[in-house]
Protein backbone atom coordinates (compact mmCIF):
# COMPACT_ATOMS: atom_id res chain seq x y z
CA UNK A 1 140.73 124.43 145.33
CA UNK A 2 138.02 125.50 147.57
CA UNK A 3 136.83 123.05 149.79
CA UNK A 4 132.95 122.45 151.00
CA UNK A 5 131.29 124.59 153.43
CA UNK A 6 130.75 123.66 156.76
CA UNK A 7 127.23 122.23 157.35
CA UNK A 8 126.05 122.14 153.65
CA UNK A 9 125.54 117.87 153.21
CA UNK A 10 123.24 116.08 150.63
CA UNK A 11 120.17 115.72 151.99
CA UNK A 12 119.51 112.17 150.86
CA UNK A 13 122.22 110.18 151.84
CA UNK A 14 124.10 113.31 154.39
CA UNK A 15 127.45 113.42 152.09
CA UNK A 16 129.09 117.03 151.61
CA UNK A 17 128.48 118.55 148.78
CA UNK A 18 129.55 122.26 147.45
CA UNK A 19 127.98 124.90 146.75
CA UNK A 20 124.71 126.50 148.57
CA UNK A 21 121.61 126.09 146.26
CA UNK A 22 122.71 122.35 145.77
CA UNK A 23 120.57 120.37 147.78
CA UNK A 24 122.25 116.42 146.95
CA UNK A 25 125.18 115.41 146.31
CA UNK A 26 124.41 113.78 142.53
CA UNK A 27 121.10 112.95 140.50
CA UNK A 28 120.83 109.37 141.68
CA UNK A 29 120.63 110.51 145.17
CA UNK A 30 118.14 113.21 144.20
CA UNK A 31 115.82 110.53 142.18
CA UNK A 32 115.90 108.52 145.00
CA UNK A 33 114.94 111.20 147.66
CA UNK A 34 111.85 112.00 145.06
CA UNK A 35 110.67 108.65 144.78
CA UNK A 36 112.10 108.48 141.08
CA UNK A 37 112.19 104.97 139.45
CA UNK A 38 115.82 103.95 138.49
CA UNK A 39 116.71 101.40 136.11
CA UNK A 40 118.87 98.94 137.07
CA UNK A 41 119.96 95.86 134.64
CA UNK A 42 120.90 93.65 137.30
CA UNK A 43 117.37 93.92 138.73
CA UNK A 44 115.56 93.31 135.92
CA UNK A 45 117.40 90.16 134.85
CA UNK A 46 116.99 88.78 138.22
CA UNK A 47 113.31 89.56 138.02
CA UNK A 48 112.81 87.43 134.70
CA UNK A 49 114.79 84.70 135.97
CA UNK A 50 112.99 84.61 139.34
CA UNK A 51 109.65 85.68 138.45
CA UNK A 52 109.60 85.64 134.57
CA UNK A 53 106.80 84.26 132.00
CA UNK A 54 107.32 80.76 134.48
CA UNK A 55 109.10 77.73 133.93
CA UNK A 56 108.52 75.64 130.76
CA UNK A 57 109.41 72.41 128.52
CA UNK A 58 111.95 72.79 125.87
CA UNK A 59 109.74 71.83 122.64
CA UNK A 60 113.36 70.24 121.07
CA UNK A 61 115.25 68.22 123.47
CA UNK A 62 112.86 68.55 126.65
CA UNK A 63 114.73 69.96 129.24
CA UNK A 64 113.00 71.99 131.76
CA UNK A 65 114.02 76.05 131.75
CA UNK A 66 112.76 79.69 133.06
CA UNK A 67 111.41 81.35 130.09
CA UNK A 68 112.44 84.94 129.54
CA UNK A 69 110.24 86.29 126.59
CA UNK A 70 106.88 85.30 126.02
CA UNK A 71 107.02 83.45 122.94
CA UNK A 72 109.96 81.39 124.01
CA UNK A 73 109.53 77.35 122.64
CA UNK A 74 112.90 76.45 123.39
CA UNK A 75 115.97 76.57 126.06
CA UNK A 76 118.77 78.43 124.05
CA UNK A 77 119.88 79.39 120.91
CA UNK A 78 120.83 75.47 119.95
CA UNK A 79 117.57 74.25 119.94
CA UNK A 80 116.43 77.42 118.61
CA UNK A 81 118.11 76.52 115.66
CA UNK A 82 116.74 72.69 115.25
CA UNK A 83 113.49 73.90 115.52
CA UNK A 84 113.67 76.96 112.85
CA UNK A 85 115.16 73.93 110.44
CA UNK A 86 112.24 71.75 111.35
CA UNK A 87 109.92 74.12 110.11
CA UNK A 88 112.00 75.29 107.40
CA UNK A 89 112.44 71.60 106.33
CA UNK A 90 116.07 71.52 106.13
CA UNK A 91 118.11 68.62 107.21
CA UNK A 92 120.08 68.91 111.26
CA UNK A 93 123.99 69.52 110.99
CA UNK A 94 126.11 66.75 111.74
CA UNK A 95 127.95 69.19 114.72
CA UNK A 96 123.82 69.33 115.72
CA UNK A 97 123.32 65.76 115.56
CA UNK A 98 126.63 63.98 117.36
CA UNK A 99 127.35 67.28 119.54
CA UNK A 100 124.54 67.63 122.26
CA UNK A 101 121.68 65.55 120.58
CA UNK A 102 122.27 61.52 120.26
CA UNK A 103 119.11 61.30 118.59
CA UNK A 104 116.68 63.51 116.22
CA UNK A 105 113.67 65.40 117.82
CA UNK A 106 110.61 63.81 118.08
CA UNK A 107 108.31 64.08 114.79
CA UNK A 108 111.43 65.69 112.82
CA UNK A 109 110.57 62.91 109.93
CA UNK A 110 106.77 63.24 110.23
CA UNK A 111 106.66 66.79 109.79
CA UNK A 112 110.03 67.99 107.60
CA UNK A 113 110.62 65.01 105.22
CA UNK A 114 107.57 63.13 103.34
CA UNK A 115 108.98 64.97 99.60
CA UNK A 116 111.06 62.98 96.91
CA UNK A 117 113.62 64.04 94.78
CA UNK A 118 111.55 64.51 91.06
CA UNK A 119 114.32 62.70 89.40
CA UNK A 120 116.00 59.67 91.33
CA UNK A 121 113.07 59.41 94.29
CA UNK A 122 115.41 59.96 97.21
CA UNK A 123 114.01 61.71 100.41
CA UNK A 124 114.44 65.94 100.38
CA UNK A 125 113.74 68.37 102.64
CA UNK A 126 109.48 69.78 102.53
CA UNK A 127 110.28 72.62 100.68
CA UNK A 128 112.84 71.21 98.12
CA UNK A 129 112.05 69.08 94.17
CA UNK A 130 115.38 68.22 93.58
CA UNK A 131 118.43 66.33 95.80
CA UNK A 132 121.83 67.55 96.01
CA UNK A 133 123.00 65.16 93.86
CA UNK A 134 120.41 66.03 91.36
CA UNK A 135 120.35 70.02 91.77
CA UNK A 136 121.50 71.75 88.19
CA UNK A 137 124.13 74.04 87.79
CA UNK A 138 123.51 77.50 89.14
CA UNK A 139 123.34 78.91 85.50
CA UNK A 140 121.10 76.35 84.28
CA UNK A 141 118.54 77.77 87.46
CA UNK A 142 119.39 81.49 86.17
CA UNK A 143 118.40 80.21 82.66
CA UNK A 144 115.26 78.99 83.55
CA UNK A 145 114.36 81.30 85.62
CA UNK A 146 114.21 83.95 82.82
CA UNK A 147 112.13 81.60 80.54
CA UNK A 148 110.15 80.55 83.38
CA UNK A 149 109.12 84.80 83.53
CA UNK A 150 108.61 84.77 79.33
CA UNK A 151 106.57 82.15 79.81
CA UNK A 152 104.39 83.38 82.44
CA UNK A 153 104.15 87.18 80.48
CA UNK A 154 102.96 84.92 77.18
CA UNK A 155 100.84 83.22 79.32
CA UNK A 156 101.87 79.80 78.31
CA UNK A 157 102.53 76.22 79.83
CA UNK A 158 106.53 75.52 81.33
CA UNK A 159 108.23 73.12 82.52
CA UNK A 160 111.95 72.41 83.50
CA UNK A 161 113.97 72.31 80.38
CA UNK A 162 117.65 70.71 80.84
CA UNK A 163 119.95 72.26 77.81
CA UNK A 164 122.71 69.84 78.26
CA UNK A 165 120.09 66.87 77.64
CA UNK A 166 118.71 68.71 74.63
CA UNK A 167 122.09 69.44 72.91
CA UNK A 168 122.37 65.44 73.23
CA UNK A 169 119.25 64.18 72.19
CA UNK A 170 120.22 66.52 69.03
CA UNK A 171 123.49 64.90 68.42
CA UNK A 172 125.23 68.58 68.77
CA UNK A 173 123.51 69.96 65.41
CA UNK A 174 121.55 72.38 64.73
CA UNK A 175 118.14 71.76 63.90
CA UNK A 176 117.81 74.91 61.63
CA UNK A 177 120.70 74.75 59.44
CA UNK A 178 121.98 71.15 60.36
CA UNK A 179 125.63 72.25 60.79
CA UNK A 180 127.45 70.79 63.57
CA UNK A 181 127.84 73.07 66.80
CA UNK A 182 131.03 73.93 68.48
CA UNK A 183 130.87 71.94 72.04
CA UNK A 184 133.80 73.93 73.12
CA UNK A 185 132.42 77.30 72.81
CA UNK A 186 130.45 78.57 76.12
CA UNK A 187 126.77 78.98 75.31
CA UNK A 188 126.00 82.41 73.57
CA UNK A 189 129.42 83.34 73.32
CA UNK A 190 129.99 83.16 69.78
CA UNK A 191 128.15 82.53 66.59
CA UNK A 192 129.03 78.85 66.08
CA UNK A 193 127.91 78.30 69.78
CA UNK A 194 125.39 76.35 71.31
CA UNK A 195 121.85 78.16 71.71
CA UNK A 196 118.10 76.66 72.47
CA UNK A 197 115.61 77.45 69.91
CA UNK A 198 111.89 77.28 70.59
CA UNK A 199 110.34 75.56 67.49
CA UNK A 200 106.75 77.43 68.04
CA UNK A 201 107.65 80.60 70.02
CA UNK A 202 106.13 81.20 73.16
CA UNK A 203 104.37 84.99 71.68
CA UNK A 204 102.72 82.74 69.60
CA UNK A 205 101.09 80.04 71.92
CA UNK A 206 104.26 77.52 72.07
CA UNK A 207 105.12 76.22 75.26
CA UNK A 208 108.53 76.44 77.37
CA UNK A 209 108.92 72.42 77.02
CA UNK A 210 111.26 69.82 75.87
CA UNK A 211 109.07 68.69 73.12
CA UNK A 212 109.34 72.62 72.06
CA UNK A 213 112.68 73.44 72.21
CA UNK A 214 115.85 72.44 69.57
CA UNK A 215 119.30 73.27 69.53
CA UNK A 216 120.64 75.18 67.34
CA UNK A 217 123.72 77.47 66.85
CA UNK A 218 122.97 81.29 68.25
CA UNK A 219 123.36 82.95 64.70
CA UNK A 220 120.76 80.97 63.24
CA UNK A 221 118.69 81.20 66.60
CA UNK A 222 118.72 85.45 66.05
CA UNK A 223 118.54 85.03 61.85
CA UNK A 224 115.20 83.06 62.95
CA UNK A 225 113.79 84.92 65.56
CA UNK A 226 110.04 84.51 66.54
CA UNK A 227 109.21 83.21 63.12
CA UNK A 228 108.06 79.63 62.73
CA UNK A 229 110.01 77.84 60.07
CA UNK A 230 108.21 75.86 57.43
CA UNK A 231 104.46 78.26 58.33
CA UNK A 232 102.99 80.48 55.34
């Protein structure tokens, strides 16, 4: 191993170094010699917590902090949180509630509640119709969803239809053929199954509504298909 010649040093910071056209010892020294900026983490976070976009008022819980961004409302990721729900409308965690905050923030009912459940009048969230208690089955939401888009394409009124409530109000029959339905066989499963009819179809002007809709079995539902029974 050959060792450094005598008198050849970095000429930054005076440390031997090998070899003759070399001139420092490594590139930070050489950056530094030229005047070259160097980025150091350390520095930077000390300058936004010294210097910074100034010292501010959590808009959540109060508490005075350094601000490191410029749109920063809030002291940390906690109240972060309570305020994207306030604006969202969605009701604070219990761990959110009893953990750091005794008490909710100020204006949290003004602002995020002032909506009613459409069906038993309790409180919801801004953006929400229906409670928890109250919210349908996640395949009675797919359902409606699709006739919500035939209805739209047809271009004609809709409301929320609830199939469980019409298959009652019809006694389980069907309204075409006034056979009894099978109640144990899943909806549009097999021919003897339960199935929602539209007595005036919505291609022809009949709206997606309870008054509009029948059960009926899902053979009869196909055998009838957009026709209206009982017109010339």
């Amino acid at each position: 191993m050959s060792q450094p010649e005598a008198g050849v040093s970095c000429a930054h910071c005076g440390a031997p170094i090998m070899g003759k056209q070399l001139r420092y010892c490594s590139p930070s020294c050489r950056n530094k010699a030229k005047g070259v900026r160097q980025y150091d983490p350390a520095k930077r976070q000390t300058r936004y917590l010294t210097k910074g976009f100034g010292t501010r008022t959590c808009d959540v819980c109060g508490e005075t902090y350094t601000a490191t961004y410029a749109d920063q409302r809030t002291c940390g990721r906690l109240c972060g949180q309570i305020m994207r729900r306030m604006n969202m409308g969605q009701p604070l965690s219990c761990e959110v509630l009893h953990g750091q905050y005794t008490r909710l923030p100020a204006g949290y009912y003004g602002e995020a509640k002032g909506r009613t459940c459409e069906r038993c009048g309790v409180e919801v969230g801004k953006y929400k119709h229906l409670c928890e208690d109250c919210q349908p089955p996640e395949v009675e939401v797919r359902w409606n969803r699709v006739q919500y888009a035939r209805a739209r394409r047809a271009g004609v009124p809709y409301e929320w239809v609830d199939r469980p409530a019409v298959y009652e109000r019809d006694q389980w029959a069907c309204q075409i053929c006034g056979d009894a339905i099978d109640r144990d066989a899943l909806p549009g499963t097999t021919s003897e199954s339960a199935s929602i009819d539209h007595v005036i179809p919505p291609r022809k002007g009949g709206p997606h509504a309870m008054s509009n809709v029948q059960a009926s079995h899902l053979s009869c539902n196909g055998k009838k298909g957009d026709r209206v029974i009982g017109a010339a």
